[in-house]
PDB file of N, CA and C in Angstrom:
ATOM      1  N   UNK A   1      -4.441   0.976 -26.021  1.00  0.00           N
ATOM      2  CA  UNK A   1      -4.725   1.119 -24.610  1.00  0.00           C
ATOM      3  C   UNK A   1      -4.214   2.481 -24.149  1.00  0.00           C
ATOM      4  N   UNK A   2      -4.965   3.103 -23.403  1.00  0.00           N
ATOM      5  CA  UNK A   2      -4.630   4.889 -22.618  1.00  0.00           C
ATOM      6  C   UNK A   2      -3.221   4.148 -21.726  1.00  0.00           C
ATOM      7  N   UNK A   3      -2.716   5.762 -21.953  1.00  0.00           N
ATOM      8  CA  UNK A   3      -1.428   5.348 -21.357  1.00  0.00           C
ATOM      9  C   UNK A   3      -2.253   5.471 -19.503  1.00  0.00           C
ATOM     10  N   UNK A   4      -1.130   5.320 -19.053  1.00  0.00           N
ATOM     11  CA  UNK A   4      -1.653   5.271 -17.384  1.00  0.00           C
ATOM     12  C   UNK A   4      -1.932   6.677 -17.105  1.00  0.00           C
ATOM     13  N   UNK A   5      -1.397   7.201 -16.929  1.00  0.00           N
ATOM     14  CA  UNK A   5      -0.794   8.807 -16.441  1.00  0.00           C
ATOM     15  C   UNK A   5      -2.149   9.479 -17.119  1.00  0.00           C
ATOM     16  N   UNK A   6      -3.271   8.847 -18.410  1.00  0.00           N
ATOM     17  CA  UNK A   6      -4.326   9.942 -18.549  1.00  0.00           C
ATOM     18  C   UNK A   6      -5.369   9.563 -18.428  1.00  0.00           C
ATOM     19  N   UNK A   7      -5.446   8.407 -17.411  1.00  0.00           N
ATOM     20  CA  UNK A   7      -7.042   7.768 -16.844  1.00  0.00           C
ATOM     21  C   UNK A   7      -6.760   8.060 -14.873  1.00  0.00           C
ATOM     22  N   UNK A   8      -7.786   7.565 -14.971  1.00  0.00           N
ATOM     23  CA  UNK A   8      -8.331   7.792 -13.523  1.00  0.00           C
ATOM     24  C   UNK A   8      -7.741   6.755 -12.973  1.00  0.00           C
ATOM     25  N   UNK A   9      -7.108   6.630 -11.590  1.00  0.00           N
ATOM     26  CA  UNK A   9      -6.497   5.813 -10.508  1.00  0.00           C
ATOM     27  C   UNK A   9      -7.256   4.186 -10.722  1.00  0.00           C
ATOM     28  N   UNK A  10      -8.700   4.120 -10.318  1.00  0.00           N
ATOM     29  CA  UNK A  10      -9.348   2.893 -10.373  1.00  0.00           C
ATOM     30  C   UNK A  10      -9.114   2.709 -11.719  1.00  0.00           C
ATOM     31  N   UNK A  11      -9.401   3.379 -12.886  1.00  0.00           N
ATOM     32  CA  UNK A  11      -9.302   3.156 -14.076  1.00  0.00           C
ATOM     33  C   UNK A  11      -8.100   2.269 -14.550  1.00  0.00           C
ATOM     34  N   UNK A  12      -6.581   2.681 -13.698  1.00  0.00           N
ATOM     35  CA  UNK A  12      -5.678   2.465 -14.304  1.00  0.00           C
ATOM     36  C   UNK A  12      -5.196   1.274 -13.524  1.00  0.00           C
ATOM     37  N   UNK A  13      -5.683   1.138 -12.101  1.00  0.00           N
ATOM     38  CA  UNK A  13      -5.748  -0.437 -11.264  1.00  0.00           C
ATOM     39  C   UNK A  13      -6.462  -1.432 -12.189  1.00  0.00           C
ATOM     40  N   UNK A  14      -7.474  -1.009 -12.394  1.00  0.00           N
ATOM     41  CA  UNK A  14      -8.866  -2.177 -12.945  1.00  0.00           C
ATOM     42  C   UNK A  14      -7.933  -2.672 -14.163  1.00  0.00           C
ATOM     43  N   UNK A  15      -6.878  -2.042 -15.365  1.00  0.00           N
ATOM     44  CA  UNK A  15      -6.348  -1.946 -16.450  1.00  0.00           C
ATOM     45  C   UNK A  15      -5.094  -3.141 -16.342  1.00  0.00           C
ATOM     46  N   UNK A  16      -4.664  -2.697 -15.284  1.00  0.00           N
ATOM     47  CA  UNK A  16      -3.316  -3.698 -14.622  1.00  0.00           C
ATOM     48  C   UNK A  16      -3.702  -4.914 -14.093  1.00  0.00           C
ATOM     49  N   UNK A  17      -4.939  -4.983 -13.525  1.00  0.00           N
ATOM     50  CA  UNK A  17      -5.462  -6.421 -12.636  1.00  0.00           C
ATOM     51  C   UNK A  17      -6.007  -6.918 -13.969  1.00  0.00           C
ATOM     52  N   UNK A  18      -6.419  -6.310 -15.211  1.00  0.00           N
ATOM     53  CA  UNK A  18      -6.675  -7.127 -16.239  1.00  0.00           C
ATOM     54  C   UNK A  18      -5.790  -7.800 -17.227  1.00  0.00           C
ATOM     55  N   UNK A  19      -4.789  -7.058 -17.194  1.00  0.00           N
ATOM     56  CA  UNK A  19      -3.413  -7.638 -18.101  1.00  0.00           C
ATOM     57  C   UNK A  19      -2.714  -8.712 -16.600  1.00  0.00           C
ATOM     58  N   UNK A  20      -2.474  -8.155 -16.158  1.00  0.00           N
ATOM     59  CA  UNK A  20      -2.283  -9.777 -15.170  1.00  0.00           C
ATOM     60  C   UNK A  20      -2.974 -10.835 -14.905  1.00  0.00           C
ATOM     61  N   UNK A  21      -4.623 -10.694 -14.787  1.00  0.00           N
ATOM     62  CA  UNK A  21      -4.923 -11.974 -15.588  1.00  0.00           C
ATOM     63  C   UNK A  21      -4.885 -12.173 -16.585  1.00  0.00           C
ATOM     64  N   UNK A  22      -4.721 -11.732 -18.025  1.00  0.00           N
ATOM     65  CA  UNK A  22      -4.592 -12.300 -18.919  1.00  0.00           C
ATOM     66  C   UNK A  22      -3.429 -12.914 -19.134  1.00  0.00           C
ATOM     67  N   UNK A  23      -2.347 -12.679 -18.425  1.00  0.00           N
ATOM     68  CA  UNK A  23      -1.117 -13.116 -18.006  1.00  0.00           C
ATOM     69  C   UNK A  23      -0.800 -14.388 -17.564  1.00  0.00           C
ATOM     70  N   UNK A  24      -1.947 -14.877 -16.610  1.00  0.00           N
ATOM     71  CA  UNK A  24      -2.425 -16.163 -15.695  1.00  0.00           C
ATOM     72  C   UNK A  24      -1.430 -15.928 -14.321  1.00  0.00           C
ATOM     73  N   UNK A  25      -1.004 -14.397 -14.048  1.00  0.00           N
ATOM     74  CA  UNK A  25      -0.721 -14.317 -12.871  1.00  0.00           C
ATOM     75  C   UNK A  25      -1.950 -13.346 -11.778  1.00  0.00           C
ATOM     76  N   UNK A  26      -1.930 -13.922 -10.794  1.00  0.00           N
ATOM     77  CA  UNK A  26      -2.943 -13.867  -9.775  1.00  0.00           C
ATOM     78  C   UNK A  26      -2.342 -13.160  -8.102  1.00  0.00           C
ATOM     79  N   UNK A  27      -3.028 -12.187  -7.645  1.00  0.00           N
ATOM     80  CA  UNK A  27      -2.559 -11.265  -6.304  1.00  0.00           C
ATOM     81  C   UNK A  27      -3.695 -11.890  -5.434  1.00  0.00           C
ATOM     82  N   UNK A  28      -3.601 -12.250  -4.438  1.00  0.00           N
ATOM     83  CA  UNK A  28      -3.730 -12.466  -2.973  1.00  0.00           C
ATOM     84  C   UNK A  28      -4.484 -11.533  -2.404  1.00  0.00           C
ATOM     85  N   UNK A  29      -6.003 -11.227  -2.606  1.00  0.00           N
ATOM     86  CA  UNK A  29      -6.726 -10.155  -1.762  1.00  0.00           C
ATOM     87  C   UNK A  29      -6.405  -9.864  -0.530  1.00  0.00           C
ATOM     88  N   UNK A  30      -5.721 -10.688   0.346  1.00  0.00           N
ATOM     89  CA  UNK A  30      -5.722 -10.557   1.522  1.00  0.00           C
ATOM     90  C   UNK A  30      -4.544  -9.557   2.007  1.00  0.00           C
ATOM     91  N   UNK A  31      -4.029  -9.356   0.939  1.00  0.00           N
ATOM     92  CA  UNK A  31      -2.483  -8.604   0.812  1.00  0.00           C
ATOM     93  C   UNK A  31      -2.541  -7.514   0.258  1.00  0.00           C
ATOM     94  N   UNK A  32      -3.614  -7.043  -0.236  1.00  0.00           N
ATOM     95  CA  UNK A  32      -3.556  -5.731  -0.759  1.00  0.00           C
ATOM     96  C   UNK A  32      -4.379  -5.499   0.300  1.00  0.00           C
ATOM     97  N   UNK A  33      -3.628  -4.298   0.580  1.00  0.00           N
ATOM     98  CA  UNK A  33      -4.208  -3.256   1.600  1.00  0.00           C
ATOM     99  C   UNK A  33      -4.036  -1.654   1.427  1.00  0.00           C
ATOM    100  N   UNK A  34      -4.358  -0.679   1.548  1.00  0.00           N
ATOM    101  CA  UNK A  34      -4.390   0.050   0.992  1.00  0.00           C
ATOM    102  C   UNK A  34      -3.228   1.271   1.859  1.00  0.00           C
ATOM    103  N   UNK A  35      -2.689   2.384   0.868  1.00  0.00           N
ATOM    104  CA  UNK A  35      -1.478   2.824   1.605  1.00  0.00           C
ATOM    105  C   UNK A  35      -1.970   4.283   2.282  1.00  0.00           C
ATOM    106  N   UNK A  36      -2.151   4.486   3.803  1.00  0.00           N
ATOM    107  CA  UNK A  36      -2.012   5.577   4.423  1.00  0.00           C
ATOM    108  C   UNK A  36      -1.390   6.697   4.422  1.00  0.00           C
ATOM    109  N   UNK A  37      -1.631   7.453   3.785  1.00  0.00           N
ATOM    110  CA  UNK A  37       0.019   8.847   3.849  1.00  0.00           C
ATOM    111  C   UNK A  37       0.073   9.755   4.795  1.00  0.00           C
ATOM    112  N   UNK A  38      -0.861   9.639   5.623  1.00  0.00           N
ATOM    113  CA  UNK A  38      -1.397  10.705   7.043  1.00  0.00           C
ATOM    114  C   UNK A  38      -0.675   9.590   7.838  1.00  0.00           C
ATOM    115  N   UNK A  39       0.481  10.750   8.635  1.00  0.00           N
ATOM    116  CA  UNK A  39       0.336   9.691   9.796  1.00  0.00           C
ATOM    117  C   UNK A  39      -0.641  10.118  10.803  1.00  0.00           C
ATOM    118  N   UNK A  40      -1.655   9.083  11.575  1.00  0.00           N
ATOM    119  CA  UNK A  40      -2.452   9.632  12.803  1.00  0.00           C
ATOM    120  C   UNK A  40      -1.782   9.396  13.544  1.00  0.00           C
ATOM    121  N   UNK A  41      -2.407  10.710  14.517  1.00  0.00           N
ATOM    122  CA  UNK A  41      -1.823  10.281  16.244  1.00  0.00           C
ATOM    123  C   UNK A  41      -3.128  10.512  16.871  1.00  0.00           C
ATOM    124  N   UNK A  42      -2.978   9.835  18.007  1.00  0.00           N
ATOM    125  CA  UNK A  42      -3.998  10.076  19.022  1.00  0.00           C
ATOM    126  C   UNK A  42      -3.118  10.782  20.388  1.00  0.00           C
ATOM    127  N   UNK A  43      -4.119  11.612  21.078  1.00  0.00           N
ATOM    128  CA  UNK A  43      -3.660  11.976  22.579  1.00  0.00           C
ATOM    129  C   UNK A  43      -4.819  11.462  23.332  1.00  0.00           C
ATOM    130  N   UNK A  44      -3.953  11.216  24.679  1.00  0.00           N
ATOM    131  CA  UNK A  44      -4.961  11.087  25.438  1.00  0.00           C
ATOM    132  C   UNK A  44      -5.118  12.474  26.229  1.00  0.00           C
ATOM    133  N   UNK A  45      -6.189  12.709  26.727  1.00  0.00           N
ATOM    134  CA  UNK A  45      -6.569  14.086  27.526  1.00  0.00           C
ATOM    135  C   UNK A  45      -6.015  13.962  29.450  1.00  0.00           C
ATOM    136  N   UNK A  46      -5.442  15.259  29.342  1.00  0.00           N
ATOM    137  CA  UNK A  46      -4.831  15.142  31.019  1.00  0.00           C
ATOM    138  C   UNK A  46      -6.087  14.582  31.860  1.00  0.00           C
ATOM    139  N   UNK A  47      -5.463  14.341  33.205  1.00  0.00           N
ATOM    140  CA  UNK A  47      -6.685  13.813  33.986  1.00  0.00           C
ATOM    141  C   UNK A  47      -6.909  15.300  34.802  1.00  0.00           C
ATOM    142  N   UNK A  48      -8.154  15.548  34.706  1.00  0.00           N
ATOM    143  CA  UNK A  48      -8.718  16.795  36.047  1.00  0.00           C
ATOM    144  C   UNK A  48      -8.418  16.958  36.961  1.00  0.00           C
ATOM    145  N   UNK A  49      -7.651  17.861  37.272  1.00  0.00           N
ATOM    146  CA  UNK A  49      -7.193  18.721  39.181  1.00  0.00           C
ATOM    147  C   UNK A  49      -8.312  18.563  39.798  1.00  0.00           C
ATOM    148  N   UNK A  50      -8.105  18.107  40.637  1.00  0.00           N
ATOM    149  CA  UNK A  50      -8.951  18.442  41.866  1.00  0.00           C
ATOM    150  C   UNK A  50      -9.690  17.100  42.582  1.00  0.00           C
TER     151      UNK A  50
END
């Protein structure tokens, strides 16, 4: 099996969700969510003089 570090990201998820099922352990779709590294901000716009 490729070590992790020389496949592609999905490559190396899809690799891990397969040895954990073969494992007979199971993750919770509803719980993976995916991680943001931007924080956003929003502004709101001044209100118009006059």
């Amino acid at each position: 099996m490729p070590s992790f570090e020389s496949v592609a990201h999905a490559d190396a998820v899809a690799l891990l969700g397969a040895e954990m099922l073969a494992r007979g352990e199971i993750a919770d779709p509803a719980s993976c969510e995916p991680v943001y590294l931007r924080d956003f901000r929003t502004t709101v716009p001044k209100p118009l003089a006059g």
